[in-house]
N, C-alpha and C. Protein backbone atom coordinates (compact mmCIF):
# COMPACT_ATOMS: atom_id res chain seq x y z
N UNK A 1 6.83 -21.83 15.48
CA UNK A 1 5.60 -22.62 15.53
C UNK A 1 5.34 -23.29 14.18
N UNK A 2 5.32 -24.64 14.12
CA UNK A 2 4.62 -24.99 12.62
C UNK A 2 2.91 -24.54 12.13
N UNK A 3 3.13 -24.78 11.30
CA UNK A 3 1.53 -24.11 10.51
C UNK A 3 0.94 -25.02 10.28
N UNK A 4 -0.01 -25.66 10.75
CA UNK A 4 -1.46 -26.17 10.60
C UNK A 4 -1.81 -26.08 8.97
N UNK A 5 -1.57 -27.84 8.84
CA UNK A 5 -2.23 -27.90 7.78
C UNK A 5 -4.28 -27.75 7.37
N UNK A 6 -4.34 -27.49 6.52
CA UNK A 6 -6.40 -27.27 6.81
C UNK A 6 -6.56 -28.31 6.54
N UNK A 7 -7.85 -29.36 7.09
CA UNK A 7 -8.38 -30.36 6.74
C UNK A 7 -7.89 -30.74 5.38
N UNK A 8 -8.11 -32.20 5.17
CA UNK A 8 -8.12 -32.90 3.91
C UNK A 8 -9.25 -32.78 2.86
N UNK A 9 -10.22 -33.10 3.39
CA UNK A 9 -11.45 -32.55 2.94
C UNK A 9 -12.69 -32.69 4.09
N UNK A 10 -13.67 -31.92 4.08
CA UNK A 10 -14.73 -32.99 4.69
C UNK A 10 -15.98 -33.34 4.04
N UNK A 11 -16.07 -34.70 4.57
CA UNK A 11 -17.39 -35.15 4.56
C UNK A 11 -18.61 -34.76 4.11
N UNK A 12 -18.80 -34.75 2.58
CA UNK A 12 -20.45 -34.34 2.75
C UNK A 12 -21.34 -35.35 2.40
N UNK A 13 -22.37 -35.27 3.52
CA UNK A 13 -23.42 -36.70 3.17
C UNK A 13 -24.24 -36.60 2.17
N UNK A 14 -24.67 -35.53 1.73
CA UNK A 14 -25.33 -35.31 0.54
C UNK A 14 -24.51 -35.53 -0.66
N UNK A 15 -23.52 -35.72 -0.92
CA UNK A 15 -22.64 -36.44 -2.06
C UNK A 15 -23.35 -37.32 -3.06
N UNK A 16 -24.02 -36.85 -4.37
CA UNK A 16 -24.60 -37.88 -4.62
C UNK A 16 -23.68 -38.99 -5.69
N UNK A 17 -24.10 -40.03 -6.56
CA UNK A 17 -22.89 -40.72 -7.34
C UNK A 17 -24.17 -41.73 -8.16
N UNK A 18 -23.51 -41.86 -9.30
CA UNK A 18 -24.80 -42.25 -9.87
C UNK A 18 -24.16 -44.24 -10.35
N UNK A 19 -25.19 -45.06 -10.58
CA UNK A 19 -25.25 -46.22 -11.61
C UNK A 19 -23.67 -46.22 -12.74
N UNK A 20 -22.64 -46.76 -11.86
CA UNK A 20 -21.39 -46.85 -13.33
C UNK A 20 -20.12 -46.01 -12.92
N UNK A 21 -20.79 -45.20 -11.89
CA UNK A 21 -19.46 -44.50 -11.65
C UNK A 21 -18.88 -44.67 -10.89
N UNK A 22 -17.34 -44.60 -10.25
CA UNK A 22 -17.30 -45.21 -9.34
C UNK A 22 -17.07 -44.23 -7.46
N UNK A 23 -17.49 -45.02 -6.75
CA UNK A 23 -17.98 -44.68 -5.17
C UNK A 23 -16.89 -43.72 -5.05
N UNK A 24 -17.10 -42.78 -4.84
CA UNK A 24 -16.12 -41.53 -4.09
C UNK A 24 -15.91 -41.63 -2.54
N UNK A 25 -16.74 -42.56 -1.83
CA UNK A 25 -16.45 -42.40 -0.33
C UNK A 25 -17.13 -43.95 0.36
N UNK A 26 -16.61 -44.27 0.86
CA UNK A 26 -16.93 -45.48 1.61
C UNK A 26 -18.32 -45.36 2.75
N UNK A 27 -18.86 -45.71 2.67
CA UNK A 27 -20.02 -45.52 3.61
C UNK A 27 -21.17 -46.52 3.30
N UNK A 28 -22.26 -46.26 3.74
CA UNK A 28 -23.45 -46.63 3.36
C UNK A 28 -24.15 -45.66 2.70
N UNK A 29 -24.52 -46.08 1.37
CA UNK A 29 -25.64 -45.25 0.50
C UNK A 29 -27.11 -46.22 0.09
N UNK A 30 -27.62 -45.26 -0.01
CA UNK A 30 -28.92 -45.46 -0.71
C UNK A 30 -29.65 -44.95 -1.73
N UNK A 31 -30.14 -45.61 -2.69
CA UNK A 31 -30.86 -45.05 -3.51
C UNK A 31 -31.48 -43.55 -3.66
N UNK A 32 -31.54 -42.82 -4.06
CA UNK A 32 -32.55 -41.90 -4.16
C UNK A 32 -34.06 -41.76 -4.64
N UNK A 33 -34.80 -41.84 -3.52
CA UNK A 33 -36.21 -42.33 -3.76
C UNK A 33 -36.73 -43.39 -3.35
N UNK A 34 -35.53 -44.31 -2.74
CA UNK A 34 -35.74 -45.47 -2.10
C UNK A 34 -34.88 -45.80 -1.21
N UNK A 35 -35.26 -44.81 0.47
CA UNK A 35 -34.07 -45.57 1.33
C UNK A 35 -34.20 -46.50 1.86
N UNK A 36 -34.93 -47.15 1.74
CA UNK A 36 -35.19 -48.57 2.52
C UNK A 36 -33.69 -49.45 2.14
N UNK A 37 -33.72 -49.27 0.43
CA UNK A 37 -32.57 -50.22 0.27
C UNK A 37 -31.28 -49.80 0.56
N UNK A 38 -30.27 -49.74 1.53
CA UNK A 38 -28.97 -49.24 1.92
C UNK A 38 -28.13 -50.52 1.99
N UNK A 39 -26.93 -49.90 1.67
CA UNK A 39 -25.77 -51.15 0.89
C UNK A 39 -24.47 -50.29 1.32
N UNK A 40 -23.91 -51.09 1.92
CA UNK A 40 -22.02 -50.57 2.02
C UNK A 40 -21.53 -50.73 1.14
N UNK A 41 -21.01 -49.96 0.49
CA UNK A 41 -20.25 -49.53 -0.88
C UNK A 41 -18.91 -49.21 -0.02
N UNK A 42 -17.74 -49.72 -0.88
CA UNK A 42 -16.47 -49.52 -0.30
C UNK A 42 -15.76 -48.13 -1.74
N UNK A 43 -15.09 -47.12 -1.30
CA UNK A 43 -14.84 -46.44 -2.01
C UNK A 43 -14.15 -46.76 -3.27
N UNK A 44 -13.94 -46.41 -4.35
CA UNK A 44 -13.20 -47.19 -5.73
C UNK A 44 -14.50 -48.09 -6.14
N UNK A 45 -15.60 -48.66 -5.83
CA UNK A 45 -16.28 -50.12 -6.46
C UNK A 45 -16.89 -49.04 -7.31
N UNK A 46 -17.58 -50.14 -8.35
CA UNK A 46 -18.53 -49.29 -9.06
C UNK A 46 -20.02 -49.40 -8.69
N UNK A 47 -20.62 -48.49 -8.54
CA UNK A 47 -21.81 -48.06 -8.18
C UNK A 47 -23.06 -49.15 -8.32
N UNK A 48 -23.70 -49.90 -7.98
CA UNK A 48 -24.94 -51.08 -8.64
C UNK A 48 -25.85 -50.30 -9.40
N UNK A 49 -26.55 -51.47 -10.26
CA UNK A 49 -27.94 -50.54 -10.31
C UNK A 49 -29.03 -50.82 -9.35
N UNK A 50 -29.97 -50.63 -9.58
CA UNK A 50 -31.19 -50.81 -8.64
C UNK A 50 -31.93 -51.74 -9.63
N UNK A 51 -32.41 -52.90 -8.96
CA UNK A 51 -32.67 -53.92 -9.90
C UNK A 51 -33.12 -53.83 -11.26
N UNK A 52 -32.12 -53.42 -11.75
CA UNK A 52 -31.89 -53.46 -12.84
C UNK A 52 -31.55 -52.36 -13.59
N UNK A 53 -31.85 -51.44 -13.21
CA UNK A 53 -32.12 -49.97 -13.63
C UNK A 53 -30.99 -49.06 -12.95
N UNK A 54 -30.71 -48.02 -14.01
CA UNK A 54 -29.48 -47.61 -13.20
C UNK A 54 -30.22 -46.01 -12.11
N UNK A 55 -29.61 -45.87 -11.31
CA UNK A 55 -30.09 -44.96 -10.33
C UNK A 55 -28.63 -44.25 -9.80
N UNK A 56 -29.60 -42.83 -8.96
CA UNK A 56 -28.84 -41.73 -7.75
C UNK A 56 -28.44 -42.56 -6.61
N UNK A 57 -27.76 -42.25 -6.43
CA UNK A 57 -27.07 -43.02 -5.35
C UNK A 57 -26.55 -41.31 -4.39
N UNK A 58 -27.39 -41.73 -2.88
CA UNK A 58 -26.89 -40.77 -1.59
C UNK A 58 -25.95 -40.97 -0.57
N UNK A 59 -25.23 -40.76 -0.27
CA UNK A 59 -24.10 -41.41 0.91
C UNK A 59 -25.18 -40.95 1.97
N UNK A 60 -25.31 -42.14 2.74
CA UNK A 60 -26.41 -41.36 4.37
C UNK A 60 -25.43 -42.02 5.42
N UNK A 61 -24.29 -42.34 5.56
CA UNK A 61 -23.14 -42.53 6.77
C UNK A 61 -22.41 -43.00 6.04
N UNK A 62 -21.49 -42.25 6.86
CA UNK A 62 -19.70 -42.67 5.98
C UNK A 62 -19.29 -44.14 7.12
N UNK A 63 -18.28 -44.81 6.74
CA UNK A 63 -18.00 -46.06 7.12
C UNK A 63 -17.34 -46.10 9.01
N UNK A 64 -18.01 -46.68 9.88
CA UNK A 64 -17.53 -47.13 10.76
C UNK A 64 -18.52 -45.31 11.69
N UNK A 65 -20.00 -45.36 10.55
CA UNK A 65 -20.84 -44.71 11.39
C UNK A 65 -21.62 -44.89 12.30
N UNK A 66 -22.97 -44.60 12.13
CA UNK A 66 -24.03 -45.19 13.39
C UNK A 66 -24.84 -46.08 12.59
N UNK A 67 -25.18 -46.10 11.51
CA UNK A 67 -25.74 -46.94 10.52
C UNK A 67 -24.95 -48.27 10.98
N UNK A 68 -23.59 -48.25 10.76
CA UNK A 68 -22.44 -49.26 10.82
C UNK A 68 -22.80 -50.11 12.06
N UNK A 69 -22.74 -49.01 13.36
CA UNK A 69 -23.14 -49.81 14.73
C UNK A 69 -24.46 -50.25 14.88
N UNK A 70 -25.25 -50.05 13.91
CA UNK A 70 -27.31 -50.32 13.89
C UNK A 70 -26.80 -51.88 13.29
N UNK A 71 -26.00 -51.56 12.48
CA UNK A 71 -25.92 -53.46 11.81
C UNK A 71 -25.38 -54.24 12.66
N UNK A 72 -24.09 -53.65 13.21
CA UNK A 72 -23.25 -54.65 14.15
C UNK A 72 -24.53 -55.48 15.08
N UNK A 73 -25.17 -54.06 16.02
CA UNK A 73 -26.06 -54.47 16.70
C UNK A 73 -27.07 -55.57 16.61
N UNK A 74 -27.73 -55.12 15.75
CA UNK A 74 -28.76 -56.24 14.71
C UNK A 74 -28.38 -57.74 14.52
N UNK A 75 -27.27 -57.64 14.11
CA UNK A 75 -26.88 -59.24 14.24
C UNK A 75 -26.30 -60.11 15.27
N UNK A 76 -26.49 -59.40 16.49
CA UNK A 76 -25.98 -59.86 17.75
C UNK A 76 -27.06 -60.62 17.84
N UNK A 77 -26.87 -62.25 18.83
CA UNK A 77 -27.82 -62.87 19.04
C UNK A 77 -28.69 -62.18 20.35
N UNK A 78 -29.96 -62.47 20.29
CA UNK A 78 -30.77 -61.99 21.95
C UNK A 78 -30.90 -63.28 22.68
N UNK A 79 -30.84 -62.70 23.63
CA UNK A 79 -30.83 -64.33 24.87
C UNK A 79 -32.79 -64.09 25.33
């Protein structure tokens, strides 16, 4: 029988990443203290600040989540 490799890693959404460093995981994050503003960050970029100011940054869905399908949705036209 071969042996089962264990996961690669998983997923944690609470991952936080700050202003400069760069994105550990592709998803959508948001500020900390301000989720209104959420931004797809692709993993490797470096982190923004928050206008102007550097900030916590939360992963709240990893890429090709439900956040992902809320946008697709959103920009569909309505008849």
């Amino acid at each position: 029988m071969k042996k089962r490799r264990p996961a690669a890693s998983t997923l944690v959404l609470d991952e936080p990443s700050r202003t400069g460093h760069h994105c550990p995981t592709t998803g959508w994050w948001s500020a900390v203290g301000d989720p209104s503003d959420a931004r797809f960050i692709i993993k490797g970029e470096v982190m923004p600040a928050l206008s102007g100011t550097p900030a916590f940054w939360a992963l709240t869905g990893a890429a090709g989540g439900v956040q992902g399908l809320r946008l697709e949705s959103a920009l569909q036209p309505t008849s």
